[in-house]
N, C-alpha and C. Protein backbone atom coordinates (compact mmCIF):
# COMPACT_ATOMS: atom_id res chain seq x y z
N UNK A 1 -15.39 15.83 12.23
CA UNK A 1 -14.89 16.04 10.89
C UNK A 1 -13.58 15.29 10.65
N UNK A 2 -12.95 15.32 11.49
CA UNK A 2 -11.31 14.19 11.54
C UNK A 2 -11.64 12.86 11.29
N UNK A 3 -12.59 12.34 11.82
CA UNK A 3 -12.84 11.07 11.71
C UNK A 3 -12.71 11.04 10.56
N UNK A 4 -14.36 11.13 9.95
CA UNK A 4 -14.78 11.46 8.58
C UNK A 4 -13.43 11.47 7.42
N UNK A 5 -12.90 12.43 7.81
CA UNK A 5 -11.72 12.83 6.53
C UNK A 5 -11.32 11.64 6.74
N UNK A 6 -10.85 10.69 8.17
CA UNK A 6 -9.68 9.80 8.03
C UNK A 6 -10.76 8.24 7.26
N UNK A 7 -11.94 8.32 7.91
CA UNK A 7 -12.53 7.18 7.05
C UNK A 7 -12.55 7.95 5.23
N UNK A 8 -12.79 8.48 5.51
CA UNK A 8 -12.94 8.55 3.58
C UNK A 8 -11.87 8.21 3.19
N UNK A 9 -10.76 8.81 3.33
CA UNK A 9 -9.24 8.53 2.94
C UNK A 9 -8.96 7.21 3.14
N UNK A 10 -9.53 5.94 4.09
CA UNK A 10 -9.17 4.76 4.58
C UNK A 10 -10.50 3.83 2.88
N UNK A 11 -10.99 4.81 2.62
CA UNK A 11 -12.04 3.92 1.89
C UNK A 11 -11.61 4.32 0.21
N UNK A 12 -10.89 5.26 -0.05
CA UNK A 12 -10.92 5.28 -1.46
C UNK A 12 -9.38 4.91 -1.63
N UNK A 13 -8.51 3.86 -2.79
CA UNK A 13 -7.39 3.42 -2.90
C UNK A 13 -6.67 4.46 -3.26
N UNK A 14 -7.18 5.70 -3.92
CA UNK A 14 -6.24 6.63 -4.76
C UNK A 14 -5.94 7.55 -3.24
N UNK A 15 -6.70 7.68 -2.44
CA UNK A 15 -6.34 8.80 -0.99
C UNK A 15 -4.84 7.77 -0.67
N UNK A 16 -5.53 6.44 -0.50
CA UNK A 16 -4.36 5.76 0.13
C UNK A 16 -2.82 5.69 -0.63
N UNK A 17 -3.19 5.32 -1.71
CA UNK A 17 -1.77 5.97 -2.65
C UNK A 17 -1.15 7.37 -2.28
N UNK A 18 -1.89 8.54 -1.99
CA UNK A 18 -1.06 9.50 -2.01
C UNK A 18 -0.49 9.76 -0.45
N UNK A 19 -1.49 9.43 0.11
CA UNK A 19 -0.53 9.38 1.80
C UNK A 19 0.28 8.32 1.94
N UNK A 20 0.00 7.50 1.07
CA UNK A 20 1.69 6.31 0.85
C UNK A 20 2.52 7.03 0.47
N UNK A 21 2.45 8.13 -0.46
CA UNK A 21 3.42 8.91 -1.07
C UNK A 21 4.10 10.05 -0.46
N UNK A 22 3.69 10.37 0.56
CA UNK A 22 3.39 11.43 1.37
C UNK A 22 2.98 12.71 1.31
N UNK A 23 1.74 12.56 0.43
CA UNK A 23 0.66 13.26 -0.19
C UNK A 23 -0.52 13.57 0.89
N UNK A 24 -0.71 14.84 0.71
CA UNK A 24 -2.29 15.16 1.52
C UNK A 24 -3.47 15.28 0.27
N UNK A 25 -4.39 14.06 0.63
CA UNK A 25 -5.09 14.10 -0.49
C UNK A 25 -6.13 14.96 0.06
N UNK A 26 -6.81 15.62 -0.84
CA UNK A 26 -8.29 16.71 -0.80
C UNK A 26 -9.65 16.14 -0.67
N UNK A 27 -10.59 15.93 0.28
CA UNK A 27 -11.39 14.75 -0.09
C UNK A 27 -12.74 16.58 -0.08
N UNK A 28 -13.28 16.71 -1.52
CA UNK A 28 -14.14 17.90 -1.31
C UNK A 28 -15.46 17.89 -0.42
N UNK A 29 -15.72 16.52 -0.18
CA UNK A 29 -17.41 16.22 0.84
C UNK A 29 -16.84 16.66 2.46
N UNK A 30 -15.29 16.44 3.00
CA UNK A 30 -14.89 16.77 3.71
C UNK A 30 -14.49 17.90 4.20
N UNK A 31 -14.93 18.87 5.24
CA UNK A 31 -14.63 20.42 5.08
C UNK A 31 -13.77 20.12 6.09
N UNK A 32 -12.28 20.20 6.41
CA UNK A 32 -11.64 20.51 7.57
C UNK A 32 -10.12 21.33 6.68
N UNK A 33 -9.30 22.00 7.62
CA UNK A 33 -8.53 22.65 7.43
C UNK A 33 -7.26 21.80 6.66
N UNK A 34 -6.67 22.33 6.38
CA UNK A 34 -5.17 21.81 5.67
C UNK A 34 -4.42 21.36 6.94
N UNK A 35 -4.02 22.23 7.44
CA UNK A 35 -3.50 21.95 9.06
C UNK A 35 -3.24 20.36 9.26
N UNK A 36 -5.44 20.41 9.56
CA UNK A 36 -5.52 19.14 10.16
C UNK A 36 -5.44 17.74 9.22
N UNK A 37 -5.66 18.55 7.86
CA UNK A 37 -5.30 17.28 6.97
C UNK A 37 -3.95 16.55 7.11
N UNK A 38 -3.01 17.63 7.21
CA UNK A 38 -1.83 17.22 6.69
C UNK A 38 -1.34 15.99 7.96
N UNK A 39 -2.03 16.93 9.42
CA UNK A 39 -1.88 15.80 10.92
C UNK A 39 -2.41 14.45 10.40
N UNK A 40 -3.69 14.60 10.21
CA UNK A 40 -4.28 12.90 9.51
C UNK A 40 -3.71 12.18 8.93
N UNK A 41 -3.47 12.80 7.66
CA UNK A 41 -2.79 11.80 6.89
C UNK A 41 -1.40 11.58 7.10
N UNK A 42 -0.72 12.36 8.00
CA UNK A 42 0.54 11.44 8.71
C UNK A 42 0.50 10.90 9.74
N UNK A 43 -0.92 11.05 10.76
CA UNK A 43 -0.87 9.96 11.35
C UNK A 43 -1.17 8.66 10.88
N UNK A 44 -2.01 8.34 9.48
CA UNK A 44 -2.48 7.41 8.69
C UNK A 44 -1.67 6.78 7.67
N UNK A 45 -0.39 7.44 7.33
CA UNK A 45 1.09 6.93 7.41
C UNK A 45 1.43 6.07 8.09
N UNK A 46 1.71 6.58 9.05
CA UNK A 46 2.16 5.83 10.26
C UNK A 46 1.83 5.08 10.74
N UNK A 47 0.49 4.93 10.76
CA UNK A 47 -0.20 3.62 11.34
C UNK A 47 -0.05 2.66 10.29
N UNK A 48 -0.10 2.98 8.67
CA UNK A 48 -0.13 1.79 7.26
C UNK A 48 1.30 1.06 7.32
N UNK A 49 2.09 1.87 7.82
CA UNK A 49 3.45 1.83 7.64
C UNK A 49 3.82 1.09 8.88
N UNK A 50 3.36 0.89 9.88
CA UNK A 50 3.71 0.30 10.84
C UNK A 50 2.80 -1.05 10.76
N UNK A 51 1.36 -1.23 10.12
CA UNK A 51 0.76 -2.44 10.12
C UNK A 51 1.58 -3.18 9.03
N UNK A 52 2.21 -2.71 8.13
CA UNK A 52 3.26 -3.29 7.37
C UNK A 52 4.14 -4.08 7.68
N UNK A 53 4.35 -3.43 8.55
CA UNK A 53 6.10 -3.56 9.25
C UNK A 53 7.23 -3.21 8.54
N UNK A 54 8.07 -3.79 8.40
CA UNK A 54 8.89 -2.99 7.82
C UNK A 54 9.35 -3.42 6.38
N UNK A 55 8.47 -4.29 5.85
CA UNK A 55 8.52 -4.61 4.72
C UNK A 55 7.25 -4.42 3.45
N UNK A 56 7.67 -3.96 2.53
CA UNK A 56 6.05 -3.59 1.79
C UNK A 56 5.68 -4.75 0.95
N UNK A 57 4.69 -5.07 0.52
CA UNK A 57 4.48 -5.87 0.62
C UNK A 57 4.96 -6.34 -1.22
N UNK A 58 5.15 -7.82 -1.65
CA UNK A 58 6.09 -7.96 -2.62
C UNK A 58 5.79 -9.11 -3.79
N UNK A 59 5.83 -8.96 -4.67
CA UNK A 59 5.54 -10.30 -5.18
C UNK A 59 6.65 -11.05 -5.64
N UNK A 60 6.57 -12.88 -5.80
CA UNK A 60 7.54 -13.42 -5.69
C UNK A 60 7.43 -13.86 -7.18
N UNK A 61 8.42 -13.99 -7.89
CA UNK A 61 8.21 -15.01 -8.89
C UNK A 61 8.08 -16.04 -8.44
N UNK A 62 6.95 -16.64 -9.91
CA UNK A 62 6.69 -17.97 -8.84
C UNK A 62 8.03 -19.16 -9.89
N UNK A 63 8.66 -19.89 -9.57
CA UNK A 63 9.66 -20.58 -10.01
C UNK A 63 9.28 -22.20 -10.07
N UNK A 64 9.57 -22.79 -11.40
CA UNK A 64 8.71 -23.98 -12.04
C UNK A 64 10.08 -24.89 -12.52
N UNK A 65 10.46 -26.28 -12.33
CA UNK A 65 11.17 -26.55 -12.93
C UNK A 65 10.30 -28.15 -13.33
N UNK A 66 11.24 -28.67 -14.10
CA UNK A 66 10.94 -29.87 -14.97
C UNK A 66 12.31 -30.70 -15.03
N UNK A 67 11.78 -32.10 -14.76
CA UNK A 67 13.70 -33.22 -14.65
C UNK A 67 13.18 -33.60 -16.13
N UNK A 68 13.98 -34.34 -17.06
CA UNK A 68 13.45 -34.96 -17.98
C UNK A 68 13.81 -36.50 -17.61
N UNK A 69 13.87 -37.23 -18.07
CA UNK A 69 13.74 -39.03 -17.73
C UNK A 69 14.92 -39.48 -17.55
N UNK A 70 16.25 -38.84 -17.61
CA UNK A 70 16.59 -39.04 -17.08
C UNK A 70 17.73 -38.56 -15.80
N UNK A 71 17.17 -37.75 -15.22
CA UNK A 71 16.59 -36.32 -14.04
C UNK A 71 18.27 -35.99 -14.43
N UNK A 72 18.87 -35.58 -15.20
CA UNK A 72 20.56 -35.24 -15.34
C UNK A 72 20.54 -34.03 -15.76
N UNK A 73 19.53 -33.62 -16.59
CA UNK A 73 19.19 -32.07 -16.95
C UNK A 73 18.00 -31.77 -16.48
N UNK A 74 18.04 -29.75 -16.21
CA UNK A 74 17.01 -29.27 -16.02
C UNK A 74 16.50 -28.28 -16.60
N UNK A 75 15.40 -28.40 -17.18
CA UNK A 75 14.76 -27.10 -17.94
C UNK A 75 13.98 -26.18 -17.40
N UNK A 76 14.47 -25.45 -17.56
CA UNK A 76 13.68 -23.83 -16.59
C UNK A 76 12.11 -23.67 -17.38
N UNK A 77 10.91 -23.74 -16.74
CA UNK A 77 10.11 -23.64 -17.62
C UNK A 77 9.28 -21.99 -17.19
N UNK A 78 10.38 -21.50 -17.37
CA UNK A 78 9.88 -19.47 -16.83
C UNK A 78 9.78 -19.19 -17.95
């Protein structure tokens, strides 16, 4: 039944949001105790959080520029 709970939770994005959050999500097809939920999903923390490392993950602006002819000015084209 541990397994189970921890694959379901590994397969739906909203489980994974809330044990990002440090949420015990309820999965109802899954019958196991609170107890052991709450163990799962912080060991499943811990493991997301460590395949991470220590940075989450980020987006960059992406940054565009333009010389004009005669390359002395630059126009930001954001």
């Amino acid at each position: 039944d541990e397994r189970h709970y921890a694959y379901a939770c590994l397969t739906r994005y909203s489980t994974i949001g809330q044990i990002m959050g440090a949420g015990v999500p309820e999965i109802p097809t899954v019958t196991i105790s609170p107890g052991a939920r709450a163990k799962i999903a912080a060991y499943l923390h811990r493991i997301i959080r460590d395949a991470l490392g220590s940075s989450w993950p980020t987006v960059v602006k992406a940054r565009s520029m333009s010389l004009d002819s005669t390359l002395y000015s630059v126009v930001d084209n954001g």
